[in-house]
Protein backbone atom coordinates (compact mmCIF):
# COMPACT_ATOMS: atom_id res chain seq x y z
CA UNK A 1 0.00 0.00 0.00
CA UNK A 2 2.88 2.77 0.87
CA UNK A 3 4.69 1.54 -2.47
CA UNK A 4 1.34 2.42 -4.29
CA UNK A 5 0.96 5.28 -2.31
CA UNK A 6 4.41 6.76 -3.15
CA UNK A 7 4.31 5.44 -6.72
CA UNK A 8 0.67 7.85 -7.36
CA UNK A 9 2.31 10.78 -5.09
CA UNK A 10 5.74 10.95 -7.60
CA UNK A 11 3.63 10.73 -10.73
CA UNK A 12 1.16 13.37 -9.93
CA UNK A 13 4.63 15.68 -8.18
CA UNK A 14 6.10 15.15 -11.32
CA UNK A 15 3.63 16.04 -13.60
CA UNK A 16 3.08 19.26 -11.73
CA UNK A 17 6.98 19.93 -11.94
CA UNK A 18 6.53 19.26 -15.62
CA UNK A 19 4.12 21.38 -16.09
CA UNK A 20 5.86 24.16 -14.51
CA UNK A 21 9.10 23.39 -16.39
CA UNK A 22 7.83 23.81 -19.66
CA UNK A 23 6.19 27.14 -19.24
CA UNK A 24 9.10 28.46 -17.57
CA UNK A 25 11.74 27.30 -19.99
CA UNK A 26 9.21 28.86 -23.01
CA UNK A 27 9.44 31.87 -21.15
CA UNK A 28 13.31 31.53 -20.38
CA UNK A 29 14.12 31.15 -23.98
CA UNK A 30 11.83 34.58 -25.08
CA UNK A 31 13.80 36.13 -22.32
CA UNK A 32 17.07 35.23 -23.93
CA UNK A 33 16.05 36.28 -27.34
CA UNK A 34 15.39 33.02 -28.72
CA UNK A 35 11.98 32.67 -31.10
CA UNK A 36 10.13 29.52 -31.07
CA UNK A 37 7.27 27.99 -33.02
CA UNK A 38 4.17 25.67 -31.73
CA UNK A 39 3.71 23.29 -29.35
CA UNK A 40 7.90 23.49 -27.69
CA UNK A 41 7.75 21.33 -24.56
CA UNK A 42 11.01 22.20 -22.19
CA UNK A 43 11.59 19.64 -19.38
CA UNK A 44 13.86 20.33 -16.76
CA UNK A 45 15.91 23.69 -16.51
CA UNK A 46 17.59 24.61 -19.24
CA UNK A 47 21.12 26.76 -19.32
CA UNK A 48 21.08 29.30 -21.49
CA UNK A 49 23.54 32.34 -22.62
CA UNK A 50 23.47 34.57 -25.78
CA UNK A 51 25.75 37.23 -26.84
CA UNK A 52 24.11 40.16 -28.85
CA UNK A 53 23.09 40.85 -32.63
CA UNK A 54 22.44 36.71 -33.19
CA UNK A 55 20.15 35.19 -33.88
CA UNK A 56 18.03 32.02 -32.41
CA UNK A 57 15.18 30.32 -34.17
CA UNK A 58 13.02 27.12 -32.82
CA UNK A 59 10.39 25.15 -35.52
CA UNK A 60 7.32 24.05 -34.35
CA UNK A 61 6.82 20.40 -32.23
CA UNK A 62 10.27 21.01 -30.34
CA UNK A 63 10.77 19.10 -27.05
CA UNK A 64 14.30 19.50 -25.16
CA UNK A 65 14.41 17.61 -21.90
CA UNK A 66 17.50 18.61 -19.60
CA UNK A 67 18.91 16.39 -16.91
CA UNK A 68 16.55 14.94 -13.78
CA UNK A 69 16.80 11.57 -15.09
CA UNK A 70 14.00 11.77 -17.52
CA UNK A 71 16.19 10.25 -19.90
CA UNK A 72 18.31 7.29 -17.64
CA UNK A 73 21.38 8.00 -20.25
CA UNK A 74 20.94 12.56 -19.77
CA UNK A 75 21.00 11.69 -15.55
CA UNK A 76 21.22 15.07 -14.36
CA UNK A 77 23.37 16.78 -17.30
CA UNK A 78 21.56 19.94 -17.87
CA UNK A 79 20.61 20.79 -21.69
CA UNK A 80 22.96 23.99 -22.76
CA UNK A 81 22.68 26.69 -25.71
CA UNK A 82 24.91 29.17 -25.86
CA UNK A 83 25.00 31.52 -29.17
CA UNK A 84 27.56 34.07 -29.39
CA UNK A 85 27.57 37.74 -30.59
CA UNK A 86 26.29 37.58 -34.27
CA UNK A 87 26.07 33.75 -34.39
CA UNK A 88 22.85 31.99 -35.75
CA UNK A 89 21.39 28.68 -34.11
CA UNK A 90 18.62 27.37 -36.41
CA UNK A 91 16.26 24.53 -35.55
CA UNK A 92 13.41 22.84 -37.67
CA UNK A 93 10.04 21.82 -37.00
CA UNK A 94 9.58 18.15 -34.77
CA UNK A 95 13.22 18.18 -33.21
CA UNK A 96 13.96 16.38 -29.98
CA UNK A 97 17.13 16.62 -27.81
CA UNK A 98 18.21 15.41 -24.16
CA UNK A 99 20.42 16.98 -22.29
CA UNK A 100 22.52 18.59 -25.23
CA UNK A 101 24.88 20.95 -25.83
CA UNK A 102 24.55 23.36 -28.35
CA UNK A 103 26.99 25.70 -29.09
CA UNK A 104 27.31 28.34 -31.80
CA UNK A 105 30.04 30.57 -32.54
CA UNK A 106 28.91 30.77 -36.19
CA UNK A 107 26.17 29.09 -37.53
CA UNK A 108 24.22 25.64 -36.46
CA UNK A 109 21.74 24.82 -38.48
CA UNK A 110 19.18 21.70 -37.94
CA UNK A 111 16.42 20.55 -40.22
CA UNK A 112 13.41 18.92 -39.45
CA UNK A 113 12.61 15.62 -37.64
CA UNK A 114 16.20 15.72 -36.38
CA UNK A 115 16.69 13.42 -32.67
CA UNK A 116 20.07 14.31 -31.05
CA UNK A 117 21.11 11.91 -27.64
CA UNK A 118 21.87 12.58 -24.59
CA UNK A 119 25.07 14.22 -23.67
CA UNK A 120 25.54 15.21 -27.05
CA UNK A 121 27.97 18.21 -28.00
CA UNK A 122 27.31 20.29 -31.24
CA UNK A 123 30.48 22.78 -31.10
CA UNK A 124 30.99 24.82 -34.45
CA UNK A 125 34.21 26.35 -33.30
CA UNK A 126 37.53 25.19 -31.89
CA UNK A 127 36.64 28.01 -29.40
CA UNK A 128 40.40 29.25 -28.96
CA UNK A 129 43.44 30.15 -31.19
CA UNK A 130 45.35 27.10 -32.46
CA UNK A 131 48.51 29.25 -31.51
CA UNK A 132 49.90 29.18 -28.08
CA UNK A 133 50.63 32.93 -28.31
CA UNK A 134 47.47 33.81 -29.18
CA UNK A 135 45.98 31.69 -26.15
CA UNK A 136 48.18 33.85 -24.29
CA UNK A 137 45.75 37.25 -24.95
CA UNK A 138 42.31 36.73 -24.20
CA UNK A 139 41.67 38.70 -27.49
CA UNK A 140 44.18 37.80 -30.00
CA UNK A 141 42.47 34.12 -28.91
CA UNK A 142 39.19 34.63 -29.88
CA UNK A 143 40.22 36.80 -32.97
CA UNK A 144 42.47 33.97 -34.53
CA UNK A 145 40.08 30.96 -33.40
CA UNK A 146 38.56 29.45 -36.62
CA UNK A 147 34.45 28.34 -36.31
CA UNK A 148 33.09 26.85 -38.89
CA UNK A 149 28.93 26.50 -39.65
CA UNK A 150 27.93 22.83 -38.81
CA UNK A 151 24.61 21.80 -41.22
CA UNK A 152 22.24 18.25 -39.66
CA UNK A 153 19.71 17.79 -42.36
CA UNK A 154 16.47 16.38 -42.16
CA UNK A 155 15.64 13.19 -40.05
CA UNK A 156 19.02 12.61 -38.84
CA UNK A 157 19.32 10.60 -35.72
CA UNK A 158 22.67 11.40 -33.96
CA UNK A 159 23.19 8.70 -30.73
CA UNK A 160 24.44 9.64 -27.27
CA UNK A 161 27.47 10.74 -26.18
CA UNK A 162 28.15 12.18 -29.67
CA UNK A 163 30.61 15.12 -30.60
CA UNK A 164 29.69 17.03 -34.10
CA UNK A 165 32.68 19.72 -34.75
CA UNK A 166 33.12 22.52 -36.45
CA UNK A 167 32.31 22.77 -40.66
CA UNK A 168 30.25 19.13 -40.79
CA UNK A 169 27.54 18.48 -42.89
CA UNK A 170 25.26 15.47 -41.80
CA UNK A 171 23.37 14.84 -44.89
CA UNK A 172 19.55 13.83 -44.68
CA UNK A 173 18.24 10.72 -42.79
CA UNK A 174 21.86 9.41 -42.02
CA UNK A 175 22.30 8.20 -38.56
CA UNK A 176 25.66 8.92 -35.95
CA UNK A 177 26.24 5.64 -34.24
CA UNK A 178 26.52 7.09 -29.91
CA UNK A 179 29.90 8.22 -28.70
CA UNK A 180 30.88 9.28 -32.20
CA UNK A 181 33.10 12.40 -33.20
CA UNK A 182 32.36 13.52 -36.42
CA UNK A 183 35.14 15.53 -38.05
CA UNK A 184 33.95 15.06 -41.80
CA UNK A 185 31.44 15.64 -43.32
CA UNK A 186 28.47 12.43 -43.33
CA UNK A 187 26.40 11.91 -46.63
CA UNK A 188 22.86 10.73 -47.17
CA UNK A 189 21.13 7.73 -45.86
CA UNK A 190 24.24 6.43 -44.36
CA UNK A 191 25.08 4.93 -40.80
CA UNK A 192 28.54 6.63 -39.31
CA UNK A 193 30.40 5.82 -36.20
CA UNK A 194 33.90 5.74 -34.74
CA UNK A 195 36.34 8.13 -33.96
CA UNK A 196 36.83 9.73 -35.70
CA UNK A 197 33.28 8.89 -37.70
CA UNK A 198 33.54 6.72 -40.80
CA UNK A 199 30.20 5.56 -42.89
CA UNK A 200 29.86 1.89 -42.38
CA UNK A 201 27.06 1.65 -44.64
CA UNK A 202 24.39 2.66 -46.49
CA UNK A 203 21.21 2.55 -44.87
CA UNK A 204 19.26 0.76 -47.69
CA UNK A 205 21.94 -1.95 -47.43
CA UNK A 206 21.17 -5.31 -46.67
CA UNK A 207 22.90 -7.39 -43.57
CA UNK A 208 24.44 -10.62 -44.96
């Protein structure tokens, strides 16, 4: 009876923290600038930074759940967009991510039906100078660092525990096997994985 007890009192807690979670991460995101289309469910608390003179755009059907276990593999890591001063961070219509990292110094730009795992890190920069001089003056570093605009077309399903750098194209419906850094560019209907990512085959391929 106190197992069933405890088991109704959690679900109807969490739905209430649910509830709450979503409106205030819709209104986090207007207060940071960011536009967003129908229907964008936010679970969890979101981090979020943006610089000024960017731009932030969210299609319609967009769910982003960040950390609290509601996905076993996010555990508690926080979902985090950050967009610098005149970047661009793009997102289509029916996306879903869990506790991602999103991270434009440039330009991210993600099509529709896209799924991205959990603890997932889309970084379109090196985010410092390759020289160690450089590195040496806060400015000189982020003057001389090189970011590069990373493109995830439609239906792409990128796995957990994923790392997408800087100038990679994804193309449509291709999937990124989890813990996968993808350095080169990915082309249609293919399945990539490794590290760094290599197409293993083509979707439509038949298994032996």
């Amino acid at each position: 009876m106190i197992v069933k007890i405890h088991r109704i009192g959690s679900k109807f807690l969490n739905n209430i923290i649910n509830s709450f979670n979503w409106r205030w991460g819709r209104f986090k995101m207007k207060s940071y600038g960011i536009t967003y289309g129908k229907n964008l469910i936010v679970q969890g608390d979101l981090y979020l930074k943006t610089g000024v003179n960017f731009k932030a755009e969210i299609g319609d059907n967009c769910f982003f759940k960040s950390g609290r276990g509601l996905n076993p593999l996010s555990r508690n890591i926080r979902t985090s967009i950050h967009i610098e001063d005149g970047a661009s961070l793009v997102i289509g219509d029916h996306c879903g991510f869990s506790s991602v990292c999103l991270w434009s110094h440039k330009s991210i730009w993600i099509g529709n039906n896209v799924n991205i795992g959990a603890d997932t890190i889309i970084l379109d920069s090196d985010a410092h100078s390759l020289s160690f001089l450089d590195r040496r003056v806060d400015e000189l570093d982020q003057k001389n660092k090189v970011s590069k605009a990373i493109i995830i077309g439609d239906d792409v399903l990128i796995g957990t525990r994923c790392i997408i750098l800087k100038g990679v194209t994804i193309g449509a419906r291709s999937i990124v096997g989890s813990g996968s850094i993808v350095l080169h560019d990915i082309p249609e209907d293919c399945i990539a994985a490794g590290n760094p990512a290599k197409v293993i085959r083509r979707i439509n391929e038949v298994i032996g």
